[in-house]
N, C-alpha and C. Protein backbone atom coordinates (compact mmCIF):
# COMPACT_ATOMS: atom_id res chain seq x y z
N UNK A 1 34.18 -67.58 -25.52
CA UNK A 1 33.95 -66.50 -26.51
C UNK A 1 34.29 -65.18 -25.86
N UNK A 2 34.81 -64.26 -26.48
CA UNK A 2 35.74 -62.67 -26.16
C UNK A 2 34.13 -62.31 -26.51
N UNK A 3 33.62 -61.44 -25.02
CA UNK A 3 33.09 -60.40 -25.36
C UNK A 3 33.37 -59.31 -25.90
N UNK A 4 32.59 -58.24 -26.55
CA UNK A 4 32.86 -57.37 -27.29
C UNK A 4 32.22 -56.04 -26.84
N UNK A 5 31.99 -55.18 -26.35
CA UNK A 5 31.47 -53.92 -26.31
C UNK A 5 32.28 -52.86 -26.85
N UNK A 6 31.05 -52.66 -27.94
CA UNK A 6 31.29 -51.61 -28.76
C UNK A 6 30.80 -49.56 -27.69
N UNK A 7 31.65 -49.28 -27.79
CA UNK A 7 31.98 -47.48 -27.22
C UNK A 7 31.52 -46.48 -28.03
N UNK A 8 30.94 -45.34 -27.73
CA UNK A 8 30.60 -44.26 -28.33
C UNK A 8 31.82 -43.72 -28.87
N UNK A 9 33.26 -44.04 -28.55
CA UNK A 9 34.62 -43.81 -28.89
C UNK A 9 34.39 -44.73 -29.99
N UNK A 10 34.85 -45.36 -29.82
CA UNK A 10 34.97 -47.02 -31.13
C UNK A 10 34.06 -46.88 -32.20
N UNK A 11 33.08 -46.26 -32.13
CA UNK A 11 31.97 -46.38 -33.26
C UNK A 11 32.75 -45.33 -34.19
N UNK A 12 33.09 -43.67 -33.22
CA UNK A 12 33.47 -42.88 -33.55
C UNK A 12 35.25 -43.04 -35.08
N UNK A 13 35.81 -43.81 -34.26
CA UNK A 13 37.00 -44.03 -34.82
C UNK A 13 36.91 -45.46 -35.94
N UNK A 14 35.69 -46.09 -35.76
CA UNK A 14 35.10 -46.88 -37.40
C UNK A 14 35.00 -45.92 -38.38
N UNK A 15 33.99 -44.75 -38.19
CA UNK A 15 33.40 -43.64 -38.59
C UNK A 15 34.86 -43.40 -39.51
N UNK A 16 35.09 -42.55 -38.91
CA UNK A 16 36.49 -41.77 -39.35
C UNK A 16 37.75 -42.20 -40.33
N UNK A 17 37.58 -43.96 -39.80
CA UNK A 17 38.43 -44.94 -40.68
C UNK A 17 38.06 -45.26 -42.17
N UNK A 18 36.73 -45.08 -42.31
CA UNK A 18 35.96 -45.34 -43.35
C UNK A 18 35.77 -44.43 -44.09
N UNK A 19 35.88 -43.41 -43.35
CA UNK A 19 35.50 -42.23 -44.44
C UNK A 19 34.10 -41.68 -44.23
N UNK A 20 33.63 -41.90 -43.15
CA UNK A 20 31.94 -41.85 -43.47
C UNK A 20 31.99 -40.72 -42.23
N UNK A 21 30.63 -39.72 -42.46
CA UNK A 21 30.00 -38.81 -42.15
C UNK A 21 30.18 -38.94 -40.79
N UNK A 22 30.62 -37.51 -39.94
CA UNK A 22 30.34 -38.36 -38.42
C UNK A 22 29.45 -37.04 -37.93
N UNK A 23 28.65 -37.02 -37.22
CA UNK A 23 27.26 -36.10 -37.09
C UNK A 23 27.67 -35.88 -35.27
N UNK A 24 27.95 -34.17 -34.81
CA UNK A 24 28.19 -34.09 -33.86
C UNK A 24 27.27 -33.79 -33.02
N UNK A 25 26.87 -34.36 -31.75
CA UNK A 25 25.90 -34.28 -30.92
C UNK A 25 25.71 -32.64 -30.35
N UNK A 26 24.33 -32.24 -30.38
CA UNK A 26 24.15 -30.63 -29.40
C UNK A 26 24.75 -30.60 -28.21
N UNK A 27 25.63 -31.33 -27.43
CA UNK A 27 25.93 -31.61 -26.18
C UNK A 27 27.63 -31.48 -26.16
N UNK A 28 28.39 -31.42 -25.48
CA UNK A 28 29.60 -31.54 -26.10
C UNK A 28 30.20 -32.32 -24.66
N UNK A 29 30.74 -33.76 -24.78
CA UNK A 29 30.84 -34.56 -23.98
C UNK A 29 32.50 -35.21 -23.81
N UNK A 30 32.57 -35.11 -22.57
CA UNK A 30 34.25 -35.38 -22.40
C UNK A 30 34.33 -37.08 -22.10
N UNK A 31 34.92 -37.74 -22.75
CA UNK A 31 35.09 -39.13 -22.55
C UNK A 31 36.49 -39.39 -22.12
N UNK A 32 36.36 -40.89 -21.01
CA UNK A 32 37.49 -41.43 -20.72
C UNK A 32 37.69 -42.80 -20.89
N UNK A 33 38.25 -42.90 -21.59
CA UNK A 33 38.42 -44.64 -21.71
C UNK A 33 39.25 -45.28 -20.49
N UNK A 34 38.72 -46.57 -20.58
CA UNK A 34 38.99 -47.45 -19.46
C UNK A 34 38.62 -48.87 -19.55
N UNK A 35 39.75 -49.79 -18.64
CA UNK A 35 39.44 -50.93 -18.95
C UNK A 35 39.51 -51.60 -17.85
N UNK A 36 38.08 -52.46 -17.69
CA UNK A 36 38.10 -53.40 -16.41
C UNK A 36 38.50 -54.27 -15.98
N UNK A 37 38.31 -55.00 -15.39
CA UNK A 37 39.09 -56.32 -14.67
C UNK A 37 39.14 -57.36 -15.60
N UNK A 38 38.51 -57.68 -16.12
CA UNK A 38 38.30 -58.48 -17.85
C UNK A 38 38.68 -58.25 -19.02
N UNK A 39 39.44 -56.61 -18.82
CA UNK A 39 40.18 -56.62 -19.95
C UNK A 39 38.88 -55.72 -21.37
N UNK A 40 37.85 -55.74 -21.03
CA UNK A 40 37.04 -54.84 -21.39
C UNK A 40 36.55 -53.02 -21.93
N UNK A 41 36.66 -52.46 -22.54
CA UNK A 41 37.18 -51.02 -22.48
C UNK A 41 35.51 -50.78 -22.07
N UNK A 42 35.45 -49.70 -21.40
CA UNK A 42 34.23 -48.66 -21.02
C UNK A 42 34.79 -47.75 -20.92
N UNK A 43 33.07 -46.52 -21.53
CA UNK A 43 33.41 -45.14 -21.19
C UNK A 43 33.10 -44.32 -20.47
N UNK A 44 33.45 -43.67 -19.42
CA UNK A 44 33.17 -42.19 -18.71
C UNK A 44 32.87 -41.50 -19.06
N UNK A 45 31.36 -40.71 -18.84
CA UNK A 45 31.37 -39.41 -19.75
C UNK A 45 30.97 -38.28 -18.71
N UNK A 46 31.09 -37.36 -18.94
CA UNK A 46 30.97 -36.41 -18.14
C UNK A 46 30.44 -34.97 -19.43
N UNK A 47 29.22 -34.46 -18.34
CA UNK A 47 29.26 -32.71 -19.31
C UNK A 47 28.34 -32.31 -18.80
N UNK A 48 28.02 -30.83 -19.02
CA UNK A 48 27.64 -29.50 -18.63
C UNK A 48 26.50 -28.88 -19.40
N UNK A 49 25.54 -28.51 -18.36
CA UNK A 49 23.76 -28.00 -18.72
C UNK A 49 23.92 -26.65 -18.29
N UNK A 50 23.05 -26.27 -18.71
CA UNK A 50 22.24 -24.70 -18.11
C UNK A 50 21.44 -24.91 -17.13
N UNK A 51 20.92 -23.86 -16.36
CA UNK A 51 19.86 -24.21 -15.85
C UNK A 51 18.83 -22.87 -15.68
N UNK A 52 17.63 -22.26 -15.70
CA UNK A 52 17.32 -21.64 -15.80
C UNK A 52 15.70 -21.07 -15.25
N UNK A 53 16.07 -20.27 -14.73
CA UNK A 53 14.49 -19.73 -14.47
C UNK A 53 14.49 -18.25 -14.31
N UNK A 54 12.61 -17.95 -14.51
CA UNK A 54 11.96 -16.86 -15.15
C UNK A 54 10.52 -16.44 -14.00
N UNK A 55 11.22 -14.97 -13.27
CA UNK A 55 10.33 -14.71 -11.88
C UNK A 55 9.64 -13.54 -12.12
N UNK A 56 8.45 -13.67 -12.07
CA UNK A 56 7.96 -12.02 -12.98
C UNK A 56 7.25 -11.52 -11.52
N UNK A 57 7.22 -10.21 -12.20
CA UNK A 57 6.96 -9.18 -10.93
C UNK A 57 5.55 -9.68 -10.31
N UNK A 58 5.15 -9.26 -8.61
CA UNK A 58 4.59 -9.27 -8.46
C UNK A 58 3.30 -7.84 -8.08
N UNK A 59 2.46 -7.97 -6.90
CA UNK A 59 1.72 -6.99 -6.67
C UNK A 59 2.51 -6.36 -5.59
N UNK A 60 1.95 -5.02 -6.14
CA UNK A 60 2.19 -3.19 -5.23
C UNK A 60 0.92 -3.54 -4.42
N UNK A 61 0.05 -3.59 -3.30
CA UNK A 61 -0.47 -3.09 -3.07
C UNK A 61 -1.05 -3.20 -1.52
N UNK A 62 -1.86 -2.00 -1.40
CA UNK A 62 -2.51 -1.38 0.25
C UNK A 62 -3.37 -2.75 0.79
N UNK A 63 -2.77 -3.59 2.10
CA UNK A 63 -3.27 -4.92 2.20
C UNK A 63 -4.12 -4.28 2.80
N UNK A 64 -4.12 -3.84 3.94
CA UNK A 64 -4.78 -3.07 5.01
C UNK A 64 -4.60 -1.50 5.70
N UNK A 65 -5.87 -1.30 5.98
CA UNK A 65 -5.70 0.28 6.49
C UNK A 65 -6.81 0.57 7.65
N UNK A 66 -6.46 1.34 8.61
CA UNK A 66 -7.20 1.11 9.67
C UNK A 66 -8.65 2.15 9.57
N UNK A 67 -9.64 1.45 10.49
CA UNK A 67 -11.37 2.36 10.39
C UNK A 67 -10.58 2.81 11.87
N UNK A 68 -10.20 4.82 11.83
CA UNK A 68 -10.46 5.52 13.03
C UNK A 68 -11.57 5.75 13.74
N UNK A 69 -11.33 5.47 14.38
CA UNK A 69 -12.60 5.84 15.65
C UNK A 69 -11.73 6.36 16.87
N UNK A 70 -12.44 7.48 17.02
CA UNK A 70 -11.38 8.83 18.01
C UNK A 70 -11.82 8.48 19.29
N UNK A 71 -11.41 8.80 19.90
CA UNK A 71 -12.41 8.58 21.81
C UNK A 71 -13.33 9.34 22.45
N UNK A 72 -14.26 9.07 22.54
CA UNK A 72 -15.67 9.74 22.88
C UNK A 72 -15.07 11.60 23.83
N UNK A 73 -15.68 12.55 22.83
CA UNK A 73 -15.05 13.82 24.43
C UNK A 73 -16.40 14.27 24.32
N UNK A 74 -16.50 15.36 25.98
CA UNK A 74 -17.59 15.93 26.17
C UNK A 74 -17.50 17.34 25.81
N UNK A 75 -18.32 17.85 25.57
CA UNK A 75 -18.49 19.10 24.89
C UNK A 75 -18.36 20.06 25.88
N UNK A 76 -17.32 21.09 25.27
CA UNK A 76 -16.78 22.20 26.89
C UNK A 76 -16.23 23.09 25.81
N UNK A 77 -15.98 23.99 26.48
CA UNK A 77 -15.33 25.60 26.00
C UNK A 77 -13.95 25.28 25.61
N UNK A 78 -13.55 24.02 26.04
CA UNK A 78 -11.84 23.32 25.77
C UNK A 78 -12.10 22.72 24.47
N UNK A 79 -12.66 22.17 23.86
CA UNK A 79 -12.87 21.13 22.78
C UNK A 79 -12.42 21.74 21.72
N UNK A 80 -12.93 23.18 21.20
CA UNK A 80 -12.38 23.71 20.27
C UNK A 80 -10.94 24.04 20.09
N UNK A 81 -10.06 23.78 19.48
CA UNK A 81 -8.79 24.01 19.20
C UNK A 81 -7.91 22.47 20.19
N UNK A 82 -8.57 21.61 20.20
CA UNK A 82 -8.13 20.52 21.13
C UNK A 82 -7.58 19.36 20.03
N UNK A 83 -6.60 18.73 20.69
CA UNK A 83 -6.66 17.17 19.51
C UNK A 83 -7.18 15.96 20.22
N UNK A 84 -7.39 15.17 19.30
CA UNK A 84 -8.62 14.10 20.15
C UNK A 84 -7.65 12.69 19.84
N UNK A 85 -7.14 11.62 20.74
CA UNK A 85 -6.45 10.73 20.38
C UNK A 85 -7.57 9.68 19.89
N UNK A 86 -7.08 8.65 19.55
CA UNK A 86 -7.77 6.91 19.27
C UNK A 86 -8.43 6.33 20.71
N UNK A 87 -9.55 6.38 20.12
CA UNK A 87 -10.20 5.57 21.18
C UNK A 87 -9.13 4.29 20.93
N UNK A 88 -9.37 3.54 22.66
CA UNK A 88 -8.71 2.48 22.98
C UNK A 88 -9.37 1.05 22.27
N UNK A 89 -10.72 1.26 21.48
CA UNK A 89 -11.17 0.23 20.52
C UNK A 89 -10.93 0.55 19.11
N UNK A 90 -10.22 1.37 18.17
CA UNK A 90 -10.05 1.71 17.09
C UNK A 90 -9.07 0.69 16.52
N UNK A 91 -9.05 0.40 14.88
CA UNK A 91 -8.17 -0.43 14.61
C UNK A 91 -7.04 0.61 14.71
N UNK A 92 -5.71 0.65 14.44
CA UNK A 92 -5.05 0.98 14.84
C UNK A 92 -3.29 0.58 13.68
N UNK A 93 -3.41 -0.02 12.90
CA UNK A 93 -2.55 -0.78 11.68
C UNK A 93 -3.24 -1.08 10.10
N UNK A 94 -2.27 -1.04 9.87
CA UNK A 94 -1.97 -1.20 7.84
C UNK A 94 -0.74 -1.74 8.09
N UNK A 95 -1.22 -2.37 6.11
CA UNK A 95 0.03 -3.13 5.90
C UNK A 95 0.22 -2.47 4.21
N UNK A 96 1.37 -2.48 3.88
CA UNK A 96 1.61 -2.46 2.30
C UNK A 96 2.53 -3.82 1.76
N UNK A 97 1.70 -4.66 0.70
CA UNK A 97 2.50 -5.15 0.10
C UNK A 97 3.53 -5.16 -0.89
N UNK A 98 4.84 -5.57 -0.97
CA UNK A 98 5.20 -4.85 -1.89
C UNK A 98 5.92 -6.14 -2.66
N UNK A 99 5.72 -6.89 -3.46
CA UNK A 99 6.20 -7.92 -4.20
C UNK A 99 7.07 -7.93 -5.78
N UNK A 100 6.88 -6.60 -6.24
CA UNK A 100 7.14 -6.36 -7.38
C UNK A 100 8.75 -6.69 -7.83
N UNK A 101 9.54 -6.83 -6.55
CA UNK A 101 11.02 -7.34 -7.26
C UNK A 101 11.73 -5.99 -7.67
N UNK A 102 11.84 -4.63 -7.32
CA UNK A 102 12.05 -3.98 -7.79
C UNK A 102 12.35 -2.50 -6.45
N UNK A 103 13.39 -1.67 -7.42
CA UNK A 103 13.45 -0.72 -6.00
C UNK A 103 13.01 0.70 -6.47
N UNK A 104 11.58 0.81 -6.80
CA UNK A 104 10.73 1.32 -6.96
C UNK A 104 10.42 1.80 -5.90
N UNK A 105 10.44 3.25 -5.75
CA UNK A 105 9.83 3.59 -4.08
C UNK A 105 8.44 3.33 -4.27
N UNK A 106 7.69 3.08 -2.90
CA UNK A 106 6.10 3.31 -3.27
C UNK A 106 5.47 4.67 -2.07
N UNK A 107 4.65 5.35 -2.44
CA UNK A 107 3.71 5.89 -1.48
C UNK A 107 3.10 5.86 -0.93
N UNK A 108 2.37 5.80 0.67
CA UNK A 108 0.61 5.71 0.87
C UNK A 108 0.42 7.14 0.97
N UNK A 109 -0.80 7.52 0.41
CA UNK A 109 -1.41 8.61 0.58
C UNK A 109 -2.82 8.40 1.12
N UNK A 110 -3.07 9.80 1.87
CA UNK A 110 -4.96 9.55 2.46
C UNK A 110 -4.92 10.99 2.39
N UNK A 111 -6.51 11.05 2.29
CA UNK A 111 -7.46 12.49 2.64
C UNK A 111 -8.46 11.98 3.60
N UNK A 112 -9.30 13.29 3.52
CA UNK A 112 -10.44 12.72 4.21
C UNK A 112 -11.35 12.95 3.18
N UNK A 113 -11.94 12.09 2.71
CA UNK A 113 -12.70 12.05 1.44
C UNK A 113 -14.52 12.87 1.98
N UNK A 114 -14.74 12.06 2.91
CA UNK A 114 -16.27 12.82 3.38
C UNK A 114 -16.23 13.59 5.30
N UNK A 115 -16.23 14.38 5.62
CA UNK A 115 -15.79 15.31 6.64
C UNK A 115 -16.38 14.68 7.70
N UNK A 116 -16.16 14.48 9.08
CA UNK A 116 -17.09 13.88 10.28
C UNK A 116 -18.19 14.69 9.95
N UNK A 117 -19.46 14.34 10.32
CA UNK A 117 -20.75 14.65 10.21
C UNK A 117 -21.37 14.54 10.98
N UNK A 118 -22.31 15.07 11.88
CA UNK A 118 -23.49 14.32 13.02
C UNK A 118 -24.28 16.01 12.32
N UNK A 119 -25.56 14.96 11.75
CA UNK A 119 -26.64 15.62 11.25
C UNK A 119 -26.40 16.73 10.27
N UNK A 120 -27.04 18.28 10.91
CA UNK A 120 -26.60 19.39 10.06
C UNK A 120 -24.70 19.89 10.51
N UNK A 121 -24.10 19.17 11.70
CA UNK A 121 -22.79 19.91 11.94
C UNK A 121 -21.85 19.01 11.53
N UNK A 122 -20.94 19.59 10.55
CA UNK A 122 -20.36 19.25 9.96
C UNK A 122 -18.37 19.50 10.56
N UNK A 123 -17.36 19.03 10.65
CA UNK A 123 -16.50 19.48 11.06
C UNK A 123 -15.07 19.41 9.73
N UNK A 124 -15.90 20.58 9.02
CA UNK A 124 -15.61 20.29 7.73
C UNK A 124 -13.61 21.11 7.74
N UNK A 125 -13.70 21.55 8.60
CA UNK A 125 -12.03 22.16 8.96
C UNK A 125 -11.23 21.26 9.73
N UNK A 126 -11.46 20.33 10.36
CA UNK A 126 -11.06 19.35 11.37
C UNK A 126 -9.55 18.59 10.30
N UNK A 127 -9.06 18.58 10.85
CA UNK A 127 -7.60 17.84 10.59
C UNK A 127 -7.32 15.99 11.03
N UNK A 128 -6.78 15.37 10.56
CA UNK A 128 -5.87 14.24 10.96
C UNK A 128 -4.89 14.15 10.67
N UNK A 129 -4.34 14.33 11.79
CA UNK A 129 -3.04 14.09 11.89
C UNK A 129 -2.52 12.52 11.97
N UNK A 130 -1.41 12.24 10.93
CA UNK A 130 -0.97 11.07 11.46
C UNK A 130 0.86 10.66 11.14
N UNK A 131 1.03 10.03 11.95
CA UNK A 131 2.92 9.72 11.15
C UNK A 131 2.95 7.97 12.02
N UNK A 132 2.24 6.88 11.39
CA UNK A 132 2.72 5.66 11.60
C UNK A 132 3.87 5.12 11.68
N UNK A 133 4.00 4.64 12.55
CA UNK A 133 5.42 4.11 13.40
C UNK A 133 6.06 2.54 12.40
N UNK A 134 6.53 2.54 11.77
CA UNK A 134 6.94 0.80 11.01
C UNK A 134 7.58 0.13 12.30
N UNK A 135 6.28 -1.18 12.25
CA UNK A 135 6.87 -2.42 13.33
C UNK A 135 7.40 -3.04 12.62
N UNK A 136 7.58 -3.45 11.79
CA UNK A 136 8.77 -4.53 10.99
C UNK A 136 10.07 -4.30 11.00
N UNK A 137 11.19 -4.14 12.13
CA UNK A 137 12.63 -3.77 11.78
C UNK A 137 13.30 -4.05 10.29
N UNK A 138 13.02 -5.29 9.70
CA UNK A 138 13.96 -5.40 8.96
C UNK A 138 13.65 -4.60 7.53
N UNK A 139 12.25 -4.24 7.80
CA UNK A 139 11.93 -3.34 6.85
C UNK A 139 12.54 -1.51 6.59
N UNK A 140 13.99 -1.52 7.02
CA UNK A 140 14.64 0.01 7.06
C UNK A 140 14.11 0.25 5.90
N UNK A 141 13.79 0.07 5.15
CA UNK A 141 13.75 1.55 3.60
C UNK A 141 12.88 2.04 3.48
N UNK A 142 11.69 1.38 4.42
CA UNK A 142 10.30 2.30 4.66
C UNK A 142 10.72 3.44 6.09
N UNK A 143 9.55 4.71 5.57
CA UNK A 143 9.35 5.45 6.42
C UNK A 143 8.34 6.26 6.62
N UNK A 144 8.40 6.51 7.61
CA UNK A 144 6.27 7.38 8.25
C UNK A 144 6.92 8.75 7.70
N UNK A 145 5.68 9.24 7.08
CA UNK A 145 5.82 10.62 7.06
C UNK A 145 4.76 11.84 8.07
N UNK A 146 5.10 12.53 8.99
CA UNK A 146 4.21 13.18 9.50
C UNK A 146 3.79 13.89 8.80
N UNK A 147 2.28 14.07 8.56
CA UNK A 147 1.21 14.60 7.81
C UNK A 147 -0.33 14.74 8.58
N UNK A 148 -0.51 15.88 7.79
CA UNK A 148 -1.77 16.18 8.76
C UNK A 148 -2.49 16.09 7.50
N UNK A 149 -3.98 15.87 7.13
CA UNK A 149 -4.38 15.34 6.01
C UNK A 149 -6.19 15.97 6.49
N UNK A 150 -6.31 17.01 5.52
CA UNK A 150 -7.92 17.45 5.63
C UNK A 150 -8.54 16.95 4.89
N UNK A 151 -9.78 17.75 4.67
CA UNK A 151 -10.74 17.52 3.87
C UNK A 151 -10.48 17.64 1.95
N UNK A 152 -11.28 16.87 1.47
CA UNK A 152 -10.69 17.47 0.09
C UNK A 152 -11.60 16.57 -0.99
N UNK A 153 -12.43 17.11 -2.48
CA UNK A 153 -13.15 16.28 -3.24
C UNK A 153 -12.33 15.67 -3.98
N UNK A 154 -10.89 15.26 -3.73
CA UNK A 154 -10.62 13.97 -4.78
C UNK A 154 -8.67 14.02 -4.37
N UNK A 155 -8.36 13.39 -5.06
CA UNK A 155 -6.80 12.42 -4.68
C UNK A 155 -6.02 14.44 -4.30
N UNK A 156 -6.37 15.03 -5.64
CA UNK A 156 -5.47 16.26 -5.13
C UNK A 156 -5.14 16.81 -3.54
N UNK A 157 -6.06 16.30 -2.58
CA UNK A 157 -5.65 16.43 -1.32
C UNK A 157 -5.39 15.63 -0.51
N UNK A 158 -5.19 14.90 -1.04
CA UNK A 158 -4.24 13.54 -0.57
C UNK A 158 -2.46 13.72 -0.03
N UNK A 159 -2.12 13.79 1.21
CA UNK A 159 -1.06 13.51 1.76
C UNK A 159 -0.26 12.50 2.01
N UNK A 160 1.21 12.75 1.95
CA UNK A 160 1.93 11.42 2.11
C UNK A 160 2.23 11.18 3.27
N UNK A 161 1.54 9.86 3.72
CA UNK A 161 1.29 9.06 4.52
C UNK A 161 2.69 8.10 5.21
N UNK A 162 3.50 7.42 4.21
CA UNK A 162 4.51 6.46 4.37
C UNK A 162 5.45 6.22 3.18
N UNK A 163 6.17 5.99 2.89
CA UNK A 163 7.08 5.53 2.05
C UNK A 163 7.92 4.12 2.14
N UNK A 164 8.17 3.54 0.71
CA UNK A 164 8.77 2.51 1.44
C UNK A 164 9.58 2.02 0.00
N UNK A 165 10.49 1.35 -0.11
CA UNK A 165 11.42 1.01 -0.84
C UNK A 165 11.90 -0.68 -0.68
N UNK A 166 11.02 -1.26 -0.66
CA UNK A 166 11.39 -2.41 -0.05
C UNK A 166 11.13 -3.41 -1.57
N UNK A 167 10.94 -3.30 -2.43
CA UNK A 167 10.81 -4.92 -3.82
C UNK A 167 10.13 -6.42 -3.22
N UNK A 168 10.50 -6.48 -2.00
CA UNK A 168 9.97 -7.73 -1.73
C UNK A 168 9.85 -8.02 -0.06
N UNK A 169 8.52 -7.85 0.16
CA UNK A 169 7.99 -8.22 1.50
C UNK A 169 6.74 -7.14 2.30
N UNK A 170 6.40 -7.27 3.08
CA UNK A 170 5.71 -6.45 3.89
C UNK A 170 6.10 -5.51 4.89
N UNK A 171 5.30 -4.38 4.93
CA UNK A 171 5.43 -3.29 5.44
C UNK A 171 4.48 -3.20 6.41
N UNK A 172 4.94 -3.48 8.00
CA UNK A 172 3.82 -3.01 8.81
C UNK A 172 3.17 -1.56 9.25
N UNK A 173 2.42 -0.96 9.09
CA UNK A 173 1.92 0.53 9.85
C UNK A 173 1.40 0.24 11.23
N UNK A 174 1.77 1.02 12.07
CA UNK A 174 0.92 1.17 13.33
C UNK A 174 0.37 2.82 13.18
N UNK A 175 -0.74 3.19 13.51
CA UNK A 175 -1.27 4.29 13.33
C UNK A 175 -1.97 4.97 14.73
N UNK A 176 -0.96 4.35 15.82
CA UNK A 176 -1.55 4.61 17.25
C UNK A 176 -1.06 6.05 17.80
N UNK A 177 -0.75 6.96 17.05
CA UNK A 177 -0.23 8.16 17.45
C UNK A 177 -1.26 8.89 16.62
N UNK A 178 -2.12 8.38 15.82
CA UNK A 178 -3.05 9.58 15.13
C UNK A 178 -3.88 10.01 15.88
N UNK A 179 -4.43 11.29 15.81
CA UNK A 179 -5.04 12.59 16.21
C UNK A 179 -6.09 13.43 15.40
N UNK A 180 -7.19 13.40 16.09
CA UNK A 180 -8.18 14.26 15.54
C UNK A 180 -8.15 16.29 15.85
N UNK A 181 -7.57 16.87 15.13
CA UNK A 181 -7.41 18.23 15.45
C UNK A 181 -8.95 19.27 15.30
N UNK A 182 -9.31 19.63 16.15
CA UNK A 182 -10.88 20.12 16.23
C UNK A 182 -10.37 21.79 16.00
N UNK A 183 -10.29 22.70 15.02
CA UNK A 183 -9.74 23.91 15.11
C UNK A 183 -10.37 24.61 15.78
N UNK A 184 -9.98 26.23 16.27
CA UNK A 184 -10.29 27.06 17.63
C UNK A 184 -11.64 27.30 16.52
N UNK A 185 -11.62 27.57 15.47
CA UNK A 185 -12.95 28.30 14.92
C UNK A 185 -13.90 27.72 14.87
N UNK A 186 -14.10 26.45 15.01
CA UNK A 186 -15.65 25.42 15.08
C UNK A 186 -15.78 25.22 16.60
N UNK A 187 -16.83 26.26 16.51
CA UNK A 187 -17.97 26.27 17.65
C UNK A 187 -19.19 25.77 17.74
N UNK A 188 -19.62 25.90 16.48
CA UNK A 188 -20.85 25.07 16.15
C UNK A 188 -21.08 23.69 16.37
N UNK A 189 -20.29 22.92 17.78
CA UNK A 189 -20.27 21.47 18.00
C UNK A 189 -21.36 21.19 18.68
N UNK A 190 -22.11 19.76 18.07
CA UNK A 190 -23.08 19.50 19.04
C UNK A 190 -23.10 18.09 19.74
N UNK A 191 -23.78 17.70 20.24
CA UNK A 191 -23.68 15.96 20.69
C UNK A 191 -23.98 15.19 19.79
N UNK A 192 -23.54 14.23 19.60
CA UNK A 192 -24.15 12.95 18.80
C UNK A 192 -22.98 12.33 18.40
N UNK A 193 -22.77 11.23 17.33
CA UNK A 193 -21.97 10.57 16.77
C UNK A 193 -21.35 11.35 15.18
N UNK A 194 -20.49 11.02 15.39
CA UNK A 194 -20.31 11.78 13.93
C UNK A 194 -19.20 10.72 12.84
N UNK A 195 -19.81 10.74 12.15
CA UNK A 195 -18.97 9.95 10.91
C UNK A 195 -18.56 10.06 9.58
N UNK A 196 -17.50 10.08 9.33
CA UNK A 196 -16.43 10.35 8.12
C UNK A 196 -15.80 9.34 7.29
N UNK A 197 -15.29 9.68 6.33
CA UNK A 197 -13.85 8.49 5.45
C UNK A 197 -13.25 9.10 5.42
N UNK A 198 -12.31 8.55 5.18
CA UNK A 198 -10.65 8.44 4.90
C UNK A 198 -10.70 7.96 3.48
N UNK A 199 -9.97 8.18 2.60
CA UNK A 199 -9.52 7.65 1.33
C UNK A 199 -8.38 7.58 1.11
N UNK A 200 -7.61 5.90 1.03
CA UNK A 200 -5.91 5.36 1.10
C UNK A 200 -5.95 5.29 -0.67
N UNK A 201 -4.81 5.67 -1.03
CA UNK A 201 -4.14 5.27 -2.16
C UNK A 201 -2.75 4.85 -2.39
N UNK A 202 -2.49 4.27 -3.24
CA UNK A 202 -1.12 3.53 -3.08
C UNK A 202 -0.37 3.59 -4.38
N UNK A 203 0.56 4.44 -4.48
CA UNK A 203 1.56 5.45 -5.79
C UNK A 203 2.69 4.28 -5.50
N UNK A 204 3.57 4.04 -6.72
CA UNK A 204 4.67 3.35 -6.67
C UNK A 204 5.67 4.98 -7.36
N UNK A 205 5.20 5.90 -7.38
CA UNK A 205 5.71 7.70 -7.60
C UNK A 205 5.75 8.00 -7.00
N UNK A 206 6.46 9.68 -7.23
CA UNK A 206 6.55 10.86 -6.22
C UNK A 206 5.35 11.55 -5.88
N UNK A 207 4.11 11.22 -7.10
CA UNK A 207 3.14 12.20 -6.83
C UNK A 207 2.37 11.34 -6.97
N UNK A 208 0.58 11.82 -6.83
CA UNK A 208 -0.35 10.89 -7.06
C UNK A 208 -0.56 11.18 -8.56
N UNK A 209 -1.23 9.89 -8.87
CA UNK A 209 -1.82 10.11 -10.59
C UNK A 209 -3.15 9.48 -9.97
């Protein structure tokens, strides 16, 4: 007995012979006919997809930021108008994330939100200075900005800190060059500990909002 296999071709060209409806597939498929060692026809088909995907933005934001702690000085007729480096136990790094997919510059900004303090003396004129160094080479589109950053009740005295242009990856800060500036006019220094904030914000703008 002659086998028979019927083809997605062959059905096609019954179709057509007859007169009857032929309904074209969403796909559009290239066929090759062929015949095997038996004398058999088969078909080859071959054809073409899309393929597709959908990556939505991610997060802007301040991973980390360092707690200053300055290095212990003793109180002398020099102190006033002096700058005070990082104690050798201070953190010392920040990071900014920047995932958003996009070449959006971003900002860090800081103030000093509450002034060093020990008791009634306050060092409410005192400065920080800072311009963080980027350890990440491959991160070129970021950059430190030198800024000295006082006292101030809210974002309006907020200085720019760093910049960076990067859509996708991390931004290291090192903050080992910052400086506590004690101005010539505060005399009123006394002994003790004294403690302050810092307040970081993180603008994907030119200015703060």
């Amino acid at each position: 007995m002659k086998k028979v296999i019927t083809t997605a071709a062959s059905v096609l060209t019954l179709a057509a012979t007859l007169g009857l409806p032929v309904i074209a597939s969403a796909q559009t498929i290239n066929s090759t006919a062929a015949a095997d060692a038996s004398g058999n026809t088969t078909t080859a088909a071959t054809g073409t997809t899309s393929t597709n995907l959908t990556l939505t933005a991610g997060q802007l934001q301040l991973d980390t930021a360092p707690n200053l702690t300055f290095a212990s000085s003793a109180l002398s007729s020099s102190l006033s108008g002096s700058a005070i480096a990082l104690d050798s136990s201070s953190e010392k790094t920040g990071s900014v994330d920047d995932y958003t997919g996009n070449a959006t510059p971003w900002t860090l900004y800081a103030y000093q939100s509450a002034a060093l303090t020990n008791g009634t003396t306050t060092l409410s004129n005192a400065t920080i200075s800072m311009s963080p160094a980027i350890t990440n080479p491959d991160k070129t589109t970021s950059a430190a900005n030198a800024s000295t950053i006082g006292v101030g009740s809210d974002a309006s005295a907020a200085q720019a800190v760093a910049t960076g242009q990067v859509g996708t990856g991390t931004t290291d800060l090192d903050f080992s060059s910052t400086k506590l500036n004690i101005p010539s006019t505060q005399t009123n220094l006394t002994a003790g500990a004294y403690t302050g904030k810092v307040t970081w914000s993180l603008s994907n703008v030119s200015t703060v909002k």
